[in-house]
Protein backbone atom coordinates (compact mmCIF):
# COMPACT_ATOMS: atom_id res chain seq x y z
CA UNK A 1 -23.78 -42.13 -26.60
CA UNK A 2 -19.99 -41.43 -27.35
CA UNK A 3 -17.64 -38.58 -25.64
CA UNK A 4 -17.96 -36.38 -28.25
CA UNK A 5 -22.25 -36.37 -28.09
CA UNK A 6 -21.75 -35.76 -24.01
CA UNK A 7 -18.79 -33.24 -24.62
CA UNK A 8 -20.81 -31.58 -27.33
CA UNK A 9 -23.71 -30.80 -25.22
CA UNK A 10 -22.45 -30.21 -22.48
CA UNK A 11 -20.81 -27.21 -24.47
CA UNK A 12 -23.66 -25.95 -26.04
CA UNK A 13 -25.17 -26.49 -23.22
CA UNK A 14 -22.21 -23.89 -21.33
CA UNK A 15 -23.03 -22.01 -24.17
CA UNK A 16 -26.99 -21.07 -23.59
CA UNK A 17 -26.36 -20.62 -19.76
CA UNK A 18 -23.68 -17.78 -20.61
CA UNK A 19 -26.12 -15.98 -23.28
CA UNK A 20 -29.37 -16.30 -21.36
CA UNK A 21 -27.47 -15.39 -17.44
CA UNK A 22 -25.84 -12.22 -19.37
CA UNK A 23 -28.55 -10.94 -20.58
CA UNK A 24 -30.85 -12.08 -17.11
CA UNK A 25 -28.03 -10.47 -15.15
CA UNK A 26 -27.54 -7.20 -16.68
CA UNK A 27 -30.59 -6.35 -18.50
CA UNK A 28 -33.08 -7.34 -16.02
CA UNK A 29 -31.94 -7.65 -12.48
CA UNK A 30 -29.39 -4.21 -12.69
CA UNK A 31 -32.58 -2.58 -14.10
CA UNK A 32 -34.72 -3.53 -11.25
CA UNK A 33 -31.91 -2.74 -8.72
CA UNK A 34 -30.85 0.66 -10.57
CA UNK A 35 -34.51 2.12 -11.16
CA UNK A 36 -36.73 -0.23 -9.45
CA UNK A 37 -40.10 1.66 -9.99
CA UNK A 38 -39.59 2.84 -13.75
CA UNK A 39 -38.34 -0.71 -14.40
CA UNK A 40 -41.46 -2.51 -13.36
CA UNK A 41 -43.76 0.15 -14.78
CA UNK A 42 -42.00 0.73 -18.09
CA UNK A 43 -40.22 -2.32 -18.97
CA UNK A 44 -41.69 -5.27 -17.10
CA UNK A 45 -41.35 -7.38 -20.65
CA UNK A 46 -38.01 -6.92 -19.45
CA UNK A 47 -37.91 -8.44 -16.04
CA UNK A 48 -40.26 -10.96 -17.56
CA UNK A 49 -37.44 -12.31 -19.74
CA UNK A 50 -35.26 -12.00 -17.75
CA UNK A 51 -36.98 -14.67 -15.15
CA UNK A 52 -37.73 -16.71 -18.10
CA UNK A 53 -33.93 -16.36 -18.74
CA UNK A 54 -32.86 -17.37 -15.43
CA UNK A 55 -35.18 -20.63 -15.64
CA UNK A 56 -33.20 -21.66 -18.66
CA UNK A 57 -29.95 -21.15 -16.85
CA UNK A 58 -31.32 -23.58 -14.14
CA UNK A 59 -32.54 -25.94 -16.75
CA UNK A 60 -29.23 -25.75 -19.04
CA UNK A 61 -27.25 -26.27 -15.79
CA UNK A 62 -29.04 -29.82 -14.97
CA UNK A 63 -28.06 -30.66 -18.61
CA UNK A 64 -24.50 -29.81 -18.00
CA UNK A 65 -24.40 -31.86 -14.97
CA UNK A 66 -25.69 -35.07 -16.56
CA UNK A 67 -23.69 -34.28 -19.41
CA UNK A 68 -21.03 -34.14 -17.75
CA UNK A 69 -21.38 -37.32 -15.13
CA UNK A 70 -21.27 -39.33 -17.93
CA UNK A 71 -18.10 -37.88 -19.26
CA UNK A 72 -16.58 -38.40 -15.94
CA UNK A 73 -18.23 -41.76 -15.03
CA UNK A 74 -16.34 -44.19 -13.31
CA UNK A 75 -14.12 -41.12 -11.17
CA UNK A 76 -14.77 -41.23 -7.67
CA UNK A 77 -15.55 -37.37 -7.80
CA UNK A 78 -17.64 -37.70 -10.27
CA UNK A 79 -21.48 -38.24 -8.24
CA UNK A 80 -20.32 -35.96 -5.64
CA UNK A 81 -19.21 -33.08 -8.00
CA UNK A 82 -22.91 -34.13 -9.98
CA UNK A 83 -24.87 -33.49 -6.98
CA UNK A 84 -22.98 -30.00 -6.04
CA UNK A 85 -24.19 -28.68 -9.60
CA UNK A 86 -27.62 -30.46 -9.04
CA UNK A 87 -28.13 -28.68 -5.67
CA UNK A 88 -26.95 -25.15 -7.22
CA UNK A 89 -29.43 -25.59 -10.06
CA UNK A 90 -32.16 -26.19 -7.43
CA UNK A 91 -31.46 -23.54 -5.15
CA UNK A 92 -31.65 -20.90 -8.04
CA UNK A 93 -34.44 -22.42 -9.29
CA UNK A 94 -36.16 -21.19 -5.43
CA UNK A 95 -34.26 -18.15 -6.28
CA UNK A 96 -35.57 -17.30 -9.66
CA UNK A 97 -38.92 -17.80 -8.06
CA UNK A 98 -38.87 -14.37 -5.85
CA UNK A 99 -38.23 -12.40 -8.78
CA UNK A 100 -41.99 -12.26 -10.29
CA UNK A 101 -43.33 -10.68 -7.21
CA UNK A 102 -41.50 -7.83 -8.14
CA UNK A 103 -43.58 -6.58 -10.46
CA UNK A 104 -46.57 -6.38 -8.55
CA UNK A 105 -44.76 -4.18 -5.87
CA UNK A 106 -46.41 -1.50 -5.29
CA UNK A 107 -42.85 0.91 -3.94
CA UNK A 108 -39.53 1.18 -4.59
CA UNK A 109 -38.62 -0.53 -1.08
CA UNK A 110 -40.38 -3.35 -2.37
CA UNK A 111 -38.65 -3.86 -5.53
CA UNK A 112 -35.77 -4.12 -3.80
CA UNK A 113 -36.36 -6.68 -1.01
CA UNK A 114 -37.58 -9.24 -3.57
CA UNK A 115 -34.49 -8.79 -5.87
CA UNK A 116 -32.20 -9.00 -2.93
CA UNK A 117 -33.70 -12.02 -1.63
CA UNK A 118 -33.26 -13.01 -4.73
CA UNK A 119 -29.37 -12.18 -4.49
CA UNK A 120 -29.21 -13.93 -1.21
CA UNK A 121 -30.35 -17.12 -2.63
CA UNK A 122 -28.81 -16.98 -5.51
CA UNK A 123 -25.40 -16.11 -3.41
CA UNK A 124 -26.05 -19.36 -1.36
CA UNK A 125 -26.23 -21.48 -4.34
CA UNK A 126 -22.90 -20.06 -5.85
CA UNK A 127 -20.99 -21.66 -2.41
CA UNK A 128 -22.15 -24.96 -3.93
CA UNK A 129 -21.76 -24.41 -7.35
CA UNK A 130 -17.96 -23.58 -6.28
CA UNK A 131 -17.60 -26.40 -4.73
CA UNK A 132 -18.15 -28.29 -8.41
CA UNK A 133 -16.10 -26.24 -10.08
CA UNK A 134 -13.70 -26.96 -7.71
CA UNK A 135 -14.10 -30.72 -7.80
CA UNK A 136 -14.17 -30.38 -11.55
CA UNK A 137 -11.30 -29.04 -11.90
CA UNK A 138 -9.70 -31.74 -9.76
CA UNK A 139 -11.40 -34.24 -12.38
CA UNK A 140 -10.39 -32.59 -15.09
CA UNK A 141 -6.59 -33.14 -14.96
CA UNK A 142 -5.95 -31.69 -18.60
CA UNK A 143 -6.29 -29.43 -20.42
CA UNK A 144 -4.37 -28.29 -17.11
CA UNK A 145 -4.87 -24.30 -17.69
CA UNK A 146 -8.39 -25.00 -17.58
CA UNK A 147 -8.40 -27.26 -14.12
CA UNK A 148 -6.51 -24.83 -12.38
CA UNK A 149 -8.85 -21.58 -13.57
CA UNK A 150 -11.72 -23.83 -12.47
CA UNK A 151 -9.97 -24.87 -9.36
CA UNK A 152 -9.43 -20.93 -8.74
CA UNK A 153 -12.88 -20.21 -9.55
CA UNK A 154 -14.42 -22.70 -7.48
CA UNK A 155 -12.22 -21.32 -4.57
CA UNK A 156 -13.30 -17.68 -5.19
CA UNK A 157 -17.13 -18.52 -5.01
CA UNK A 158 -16.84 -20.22 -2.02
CA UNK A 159 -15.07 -17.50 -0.53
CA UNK A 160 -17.33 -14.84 -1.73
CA UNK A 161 -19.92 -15.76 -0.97
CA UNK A 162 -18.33 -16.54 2.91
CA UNK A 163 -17.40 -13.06 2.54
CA UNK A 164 -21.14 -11.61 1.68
CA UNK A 165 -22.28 -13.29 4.79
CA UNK A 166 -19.14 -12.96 7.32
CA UNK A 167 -18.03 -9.04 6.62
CA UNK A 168 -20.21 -6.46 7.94
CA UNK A 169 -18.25 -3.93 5.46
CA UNK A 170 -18.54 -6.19 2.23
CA UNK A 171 -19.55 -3.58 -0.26
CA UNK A 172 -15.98 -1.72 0.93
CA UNK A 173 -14.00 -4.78 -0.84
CA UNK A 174 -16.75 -5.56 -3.24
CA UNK A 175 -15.09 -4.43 -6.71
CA UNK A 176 -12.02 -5.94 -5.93
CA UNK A 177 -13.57 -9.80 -4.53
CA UNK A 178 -15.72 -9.79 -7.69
CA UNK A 179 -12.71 -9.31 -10.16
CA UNK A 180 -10.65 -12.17 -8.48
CA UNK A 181 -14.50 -14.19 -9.06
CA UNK A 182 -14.98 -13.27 -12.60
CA UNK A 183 -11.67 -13.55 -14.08
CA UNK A 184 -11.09 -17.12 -13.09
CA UNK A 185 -14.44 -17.91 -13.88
CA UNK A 186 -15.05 -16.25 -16.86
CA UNK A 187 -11.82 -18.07 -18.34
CA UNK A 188 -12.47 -21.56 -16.73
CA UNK A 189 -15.80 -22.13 -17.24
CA UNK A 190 -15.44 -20.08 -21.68
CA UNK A 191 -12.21 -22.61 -22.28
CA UNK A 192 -14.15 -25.43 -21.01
CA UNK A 193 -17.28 -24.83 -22.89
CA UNK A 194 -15.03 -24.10 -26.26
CA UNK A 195 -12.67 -26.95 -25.05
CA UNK A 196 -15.70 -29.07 -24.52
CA UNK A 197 -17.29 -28.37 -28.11
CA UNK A 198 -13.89 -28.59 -29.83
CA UNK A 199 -11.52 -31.79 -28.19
CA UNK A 200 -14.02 -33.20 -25.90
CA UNK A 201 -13.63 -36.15 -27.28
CA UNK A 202 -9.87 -36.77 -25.97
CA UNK A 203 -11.27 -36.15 -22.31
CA UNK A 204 -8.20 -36.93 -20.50
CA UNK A 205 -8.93 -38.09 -16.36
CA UNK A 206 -6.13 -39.56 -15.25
């Protein structure tokens, strides 16, 4: 296949992990943290999607990663940043996995541990998925706005999710580590999809 195919999946590809981890993230997984009990008693379909959701993510994110080793093939980076996004994608798989169990909890306590084992995992996986971003964006060396929003971004999740595990009084800087997360991310990763879908095809490495 040519550039473009690889470039053009990828980006759909970036495209269906964004749709399916928004609504995963906020519809499903806030509900069971904000009102565990009513959540899995009133709108388990919910939760249920939402884990179905999450799966696609993983699955979407192994098609990114191919897509995107053979875009890069040939750069040195290229296998290790490929096996970075490969081990994210399996960690959150083990993740996603915890979530189910949920809904046959029988108290609000209960609820609650699975999703936040859930978090813990999933944090873990975000230290490696930062670390492809990171290498991406030294891969990547234009568009150059977009190399050094992923190089940010891949920086932030690293340090986040040091700083989840390392600060006893994380929730106190919580709100403000999470904007300097999602701004570089949210950019990096939305201009590379759209990048991806619309001039993959000049893919410039060098």
């Amino acid at each position: 296949m040519k550039n473009r195919t690889y470039a053009t999946i990828a980006g759909l590809s970036y495209l269906v992990i964004f749709v399916a981890a928004i609504f995963a993230n906020f519809f499903a997984l806030e509900s069971l943290r904000n009102d565990p009990m009513r959540t899995i008693t009133e709108r388990a379909g919910v939760v249920r999607w939402g884990v179905v959701a999450f799966m696609v993510t993983v699955v979407f994110d192994v098609v990114v990663a191919w897509a995107l080793f053979e875009l890069f093939r040939g750069h040195v980076l290229n296998l290790l940043a490929a096996a970075f996004r490969m081990l994210h994608a399996g960690i959150m798989a083990v993740a996603v996995a915890f979530l189910p169990w949920a809904l046959s909890a029988t108290t609000a306590g209960e609820v609650l541990h699975y999703a936040d084992t859930f978090n813990i995992i999933w944090l873990t996986g975000l230290f490696f998925f930062g670390i492809h971003l990171f290498l991406l964006g030294l891969m990547l060396k234009k568009p150059r706005f977009i190399a050094i929003f992923l190089l940010l971004a891949g920086i932030m999740y690293v340090a986040d999710t040091c700083a989840h595990f390392l600060l006893p009084d994380y929730s106190k800087y919580a709100q403000m580590i999470l904007l300097f997360v999602a701004v570089p991310s949210m950019f990096g990763e939305m201009a590379l999809a759209l990048w991806l879908l619309l001039r993959g095809r000049n893919l410039n490495r060098s």
